[in-house]
Protein backbone atom coordinates (compact mmCIF):
# COMPACT_ATOMS: atom_id res chain seq x y z
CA UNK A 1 14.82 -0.58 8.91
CA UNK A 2 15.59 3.00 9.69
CA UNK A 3 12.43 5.25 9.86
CA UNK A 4 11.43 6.89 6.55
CA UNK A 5 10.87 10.52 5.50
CA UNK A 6 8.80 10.91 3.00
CA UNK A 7 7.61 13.67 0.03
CA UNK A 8 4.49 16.06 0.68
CA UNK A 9 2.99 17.24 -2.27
CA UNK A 10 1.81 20.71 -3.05
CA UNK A 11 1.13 20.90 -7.13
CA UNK A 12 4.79 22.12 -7.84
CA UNK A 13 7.30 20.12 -10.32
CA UNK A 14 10.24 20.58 -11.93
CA UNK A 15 12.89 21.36 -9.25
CA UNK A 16 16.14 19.83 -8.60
CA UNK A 17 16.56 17.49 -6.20
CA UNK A 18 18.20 20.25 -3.51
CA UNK A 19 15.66 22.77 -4.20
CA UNK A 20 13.20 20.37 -4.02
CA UNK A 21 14.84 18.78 -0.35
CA UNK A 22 14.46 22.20 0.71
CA UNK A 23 11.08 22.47 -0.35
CA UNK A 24 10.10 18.99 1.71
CA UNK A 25 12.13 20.31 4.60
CA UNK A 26 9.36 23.67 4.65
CA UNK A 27 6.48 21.36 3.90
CA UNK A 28 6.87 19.27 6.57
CA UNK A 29 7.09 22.60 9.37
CA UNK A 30 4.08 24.33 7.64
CA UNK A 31 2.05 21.36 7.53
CA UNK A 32 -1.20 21.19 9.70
CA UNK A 33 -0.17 19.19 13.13
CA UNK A 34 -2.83 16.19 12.22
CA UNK A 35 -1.28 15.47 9.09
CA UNK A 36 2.30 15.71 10.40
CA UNK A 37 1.65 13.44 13.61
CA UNK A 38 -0.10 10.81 11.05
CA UNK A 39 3.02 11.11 8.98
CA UNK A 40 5.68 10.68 11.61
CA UNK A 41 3.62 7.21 12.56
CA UNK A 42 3.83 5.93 9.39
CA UNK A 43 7.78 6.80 9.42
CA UNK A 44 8.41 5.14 12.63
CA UNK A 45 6.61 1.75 11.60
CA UNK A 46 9.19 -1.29 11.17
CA UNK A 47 7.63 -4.41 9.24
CA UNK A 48 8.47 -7.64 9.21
CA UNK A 49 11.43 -8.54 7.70
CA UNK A 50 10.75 -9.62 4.44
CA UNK A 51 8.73 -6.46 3.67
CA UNK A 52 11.05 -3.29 2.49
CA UNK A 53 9.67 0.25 2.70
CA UNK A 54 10.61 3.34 1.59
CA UNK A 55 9.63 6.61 0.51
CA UNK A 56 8.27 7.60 -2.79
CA UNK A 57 6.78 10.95 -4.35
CA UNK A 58 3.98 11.32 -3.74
CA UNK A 59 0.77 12.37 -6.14
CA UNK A 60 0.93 16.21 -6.40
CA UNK A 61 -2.97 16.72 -7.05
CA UNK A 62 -5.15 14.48 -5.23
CA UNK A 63 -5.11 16.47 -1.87
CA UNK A 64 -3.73 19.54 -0.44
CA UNK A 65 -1.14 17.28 1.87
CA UNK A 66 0.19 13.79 0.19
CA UNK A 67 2.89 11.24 1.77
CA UNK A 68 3.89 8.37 -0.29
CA UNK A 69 5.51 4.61 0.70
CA UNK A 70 6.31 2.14 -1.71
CA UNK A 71 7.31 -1.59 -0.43
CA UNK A 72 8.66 -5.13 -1.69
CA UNK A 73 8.19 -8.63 -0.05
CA UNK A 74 11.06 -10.59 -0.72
CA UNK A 75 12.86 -13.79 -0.36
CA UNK A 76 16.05 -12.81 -0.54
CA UNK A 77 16.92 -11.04 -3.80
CA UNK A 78 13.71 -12.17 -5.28
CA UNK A 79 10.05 -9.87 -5.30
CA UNK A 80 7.07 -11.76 -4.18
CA UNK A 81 4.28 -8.73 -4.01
CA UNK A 82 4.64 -5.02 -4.55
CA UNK A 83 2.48 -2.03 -3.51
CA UNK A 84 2.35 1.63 -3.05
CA UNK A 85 0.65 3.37 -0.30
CA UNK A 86 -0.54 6.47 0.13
CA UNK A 87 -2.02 9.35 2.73
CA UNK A 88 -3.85 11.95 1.64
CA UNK A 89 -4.94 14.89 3.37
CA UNK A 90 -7.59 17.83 3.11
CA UNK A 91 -7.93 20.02 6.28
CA UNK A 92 -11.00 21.06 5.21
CA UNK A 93 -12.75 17.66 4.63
CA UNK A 94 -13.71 15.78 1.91
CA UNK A 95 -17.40 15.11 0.83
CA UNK A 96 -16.62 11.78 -0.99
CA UNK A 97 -14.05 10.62 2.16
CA UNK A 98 -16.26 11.25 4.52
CA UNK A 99 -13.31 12.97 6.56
CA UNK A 100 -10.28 14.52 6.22
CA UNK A 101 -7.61 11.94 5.78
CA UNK A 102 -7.71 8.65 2.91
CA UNK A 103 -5.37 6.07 2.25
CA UNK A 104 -4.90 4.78 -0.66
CA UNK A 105 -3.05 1.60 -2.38
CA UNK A 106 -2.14 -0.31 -4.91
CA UNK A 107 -0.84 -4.03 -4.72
CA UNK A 108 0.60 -6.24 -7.06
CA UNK A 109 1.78 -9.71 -7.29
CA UNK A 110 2.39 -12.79 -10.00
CA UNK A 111 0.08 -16.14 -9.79
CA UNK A 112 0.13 -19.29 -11.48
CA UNK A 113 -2.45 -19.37 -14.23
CA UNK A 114 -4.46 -21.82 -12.68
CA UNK A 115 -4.97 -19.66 -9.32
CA UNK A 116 -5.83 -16.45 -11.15
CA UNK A 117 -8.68 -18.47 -13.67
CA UNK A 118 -10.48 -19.28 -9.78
CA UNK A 119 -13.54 -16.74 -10.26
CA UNK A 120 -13.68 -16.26 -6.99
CA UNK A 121 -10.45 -14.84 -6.65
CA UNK A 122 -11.60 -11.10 -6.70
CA UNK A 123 -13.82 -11.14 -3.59
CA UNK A 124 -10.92 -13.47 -1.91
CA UNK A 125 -8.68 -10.40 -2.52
CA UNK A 126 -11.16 -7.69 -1.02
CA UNK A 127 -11.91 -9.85 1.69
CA UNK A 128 -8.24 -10.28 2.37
CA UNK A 129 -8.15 -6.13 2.47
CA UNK A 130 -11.11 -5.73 4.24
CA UNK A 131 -10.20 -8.75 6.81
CA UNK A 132 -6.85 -7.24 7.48
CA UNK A 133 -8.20 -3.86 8.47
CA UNK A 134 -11.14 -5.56 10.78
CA UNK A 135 -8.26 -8.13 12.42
CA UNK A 136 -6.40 -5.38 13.76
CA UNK A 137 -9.85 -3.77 15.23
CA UNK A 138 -9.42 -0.52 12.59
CA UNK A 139 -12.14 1.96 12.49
CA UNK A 140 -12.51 2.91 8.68
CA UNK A 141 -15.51 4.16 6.09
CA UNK A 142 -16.38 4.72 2.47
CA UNK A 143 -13.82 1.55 1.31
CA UNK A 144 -13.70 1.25 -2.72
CA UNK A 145 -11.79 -0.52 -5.44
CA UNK A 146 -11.17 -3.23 -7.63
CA UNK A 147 -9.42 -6.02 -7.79
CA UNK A 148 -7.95 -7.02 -11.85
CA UNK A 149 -6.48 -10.01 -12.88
CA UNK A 150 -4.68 -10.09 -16.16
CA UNK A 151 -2.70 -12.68 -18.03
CA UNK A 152 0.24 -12.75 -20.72
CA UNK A 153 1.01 -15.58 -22.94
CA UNK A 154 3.78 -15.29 -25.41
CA UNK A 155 4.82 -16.18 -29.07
CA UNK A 156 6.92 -16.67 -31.95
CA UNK A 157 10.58 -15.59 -30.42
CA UNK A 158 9.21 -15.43 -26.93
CA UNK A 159 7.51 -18.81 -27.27
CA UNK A 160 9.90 -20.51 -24.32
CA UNK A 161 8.47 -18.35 -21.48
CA UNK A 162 5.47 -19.35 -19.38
CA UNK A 163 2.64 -17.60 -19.43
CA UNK A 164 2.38 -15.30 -16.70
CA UNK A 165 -0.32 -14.18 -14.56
CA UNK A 166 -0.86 -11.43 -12.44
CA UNK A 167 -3.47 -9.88 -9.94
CA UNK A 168 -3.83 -6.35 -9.06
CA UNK A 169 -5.57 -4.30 -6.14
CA UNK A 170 -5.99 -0.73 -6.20
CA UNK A 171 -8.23 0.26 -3.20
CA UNK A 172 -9.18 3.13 -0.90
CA UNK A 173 -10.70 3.69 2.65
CA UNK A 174 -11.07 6.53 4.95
CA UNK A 175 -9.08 5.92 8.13
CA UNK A 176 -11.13 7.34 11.22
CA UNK A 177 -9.33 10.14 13.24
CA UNK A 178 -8.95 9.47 16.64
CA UNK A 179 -7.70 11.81 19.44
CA UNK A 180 -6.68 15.46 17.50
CA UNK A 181 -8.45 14.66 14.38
CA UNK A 182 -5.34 11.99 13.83
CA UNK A 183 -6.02 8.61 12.56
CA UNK A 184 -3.95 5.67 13.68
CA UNK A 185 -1.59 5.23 10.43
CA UNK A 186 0.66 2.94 12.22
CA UNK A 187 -2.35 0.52 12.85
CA UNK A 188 -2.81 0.55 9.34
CA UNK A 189 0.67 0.54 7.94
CA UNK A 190 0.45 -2.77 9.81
CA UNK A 191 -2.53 -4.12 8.56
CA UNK A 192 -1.51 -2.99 4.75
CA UNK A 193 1.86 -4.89 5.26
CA UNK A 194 -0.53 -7.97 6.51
CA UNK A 195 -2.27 -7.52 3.28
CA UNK A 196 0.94 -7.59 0.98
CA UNK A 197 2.03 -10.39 3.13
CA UNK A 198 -0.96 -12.39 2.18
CA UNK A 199 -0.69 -11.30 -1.68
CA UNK A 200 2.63 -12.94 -1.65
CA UNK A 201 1.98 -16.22 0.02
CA UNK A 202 3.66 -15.63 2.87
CA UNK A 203 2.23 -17.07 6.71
CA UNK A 204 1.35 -14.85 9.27
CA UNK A 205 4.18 -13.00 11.45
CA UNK A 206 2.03 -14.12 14.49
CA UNK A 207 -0.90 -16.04 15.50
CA UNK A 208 -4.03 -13.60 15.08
CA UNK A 209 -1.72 -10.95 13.24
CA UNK A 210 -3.43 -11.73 9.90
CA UNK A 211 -6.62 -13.41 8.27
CA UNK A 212 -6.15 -17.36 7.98
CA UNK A 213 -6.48 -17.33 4.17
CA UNK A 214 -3.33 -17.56 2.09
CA UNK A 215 -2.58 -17.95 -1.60
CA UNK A 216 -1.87 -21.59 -2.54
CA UNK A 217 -0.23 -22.37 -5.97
CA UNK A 218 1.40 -18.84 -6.65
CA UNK A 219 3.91 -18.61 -8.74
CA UNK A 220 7.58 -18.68 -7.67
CA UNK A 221 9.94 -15.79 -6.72
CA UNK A 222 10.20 -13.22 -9.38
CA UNK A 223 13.60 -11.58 -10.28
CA UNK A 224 14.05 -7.99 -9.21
């Protein structure tokens, strides 16, 4: 996959789409050196190949500096998970971050009914988060979130389709800056794409690249 560029937010909207390329374009020059370097990481990463990434706007008011990836696991034409990450950025530090990057996500995928009624399946998901982060030897603080599982059963004219299931993470950490106040985003690209990985059922790329627990009885390959 050919490295992304992504969107850095600073509060404005409404431009076209050339005016707003050339806004990017400035963005990315005048942007502190930490945030840039964390940026280009993330742009570089390649995933395995069922997992697609690619840029996405990113939230204009959450930080002074925001880039944005959205990605797809797929068997062939067919989604399995989906998620958005994002990096955030506040040169001057953030009280409730604890420093001055934070990542942020939000993962989706579909389950069979009888997986998502398991009550345990909310601190299996965390864990799964939390485990993919520690298996790649991360450095992270202040992690929060919450893990929803919702369910849709249908009626009358729309009596024929199965009920569907779904489970959603939305989390946040704050990744520890290493040499030049830069974290290691490409660490944790990977572990992120480990997570969605696990969401969707898939096995590990490699031995010791992910946490041993998958998702048994998911549901099968969703249409695009």
């Amino acid at each position: 996959m050919a490295a992304a560029q992504g969107r850095l937010s600073d509060g404005a909207g409404g431009m076209d789409d050339a005016t707003e390329g050339d806004r990017e374009a400035m963005e990315t020059e005048t942007a502190p050196l930490p945030f840039r370097t964390a940026v280009d990481a993330l742009g570089a990463a390649t995933p395995r190949p069922e997992i697609e990434i690619e840029p996405t706007r990113a939230p204009q008011r959450l930080a002074p500096y925001a880039y944005a990836l959205e990605a797809s696991v797929l068997d062939g034409d067919e989604d399995l998970a989906d998620g958005r990450l994002i990096l955030l950025h506040d040169p001057a530090g953030h009280e409730a971050w604890q420093g001055s990057f934070r990542l942020v996500t939000l993962i989706r995928a579909e389950l069979e009914p009888e997986m998502a009624a398991d009550p345990l399946l909310p601190d299996v998901c965390w864990a799964w988060l939390t485990g993919a982060l520690q298996a790649r030897g991360l450095s992270y603080g202040e992690p929060s979130g919450t893990v929803t599982r919702a369910s849709s059963h249908y009626f009358g004219g729309l009596r024929a389709r199965p009920a569907a299931c779904q489970i959603e993470i939305r989390a946040s950490w704050t990744p520890r800056e290493g040499l030049g106040g830069v974290p290691d985003t490409a660490s944790h690209l990977a572990s992120w794409c480990d997570l969605l990985s696990q969401v969707a059922g898939l096995p590990p790329a490699a031995p010791g690249e992910a946490s041993v627990v998958t998702l048994p009885q998911r549901r099968g390959p969703q249409p695009r």
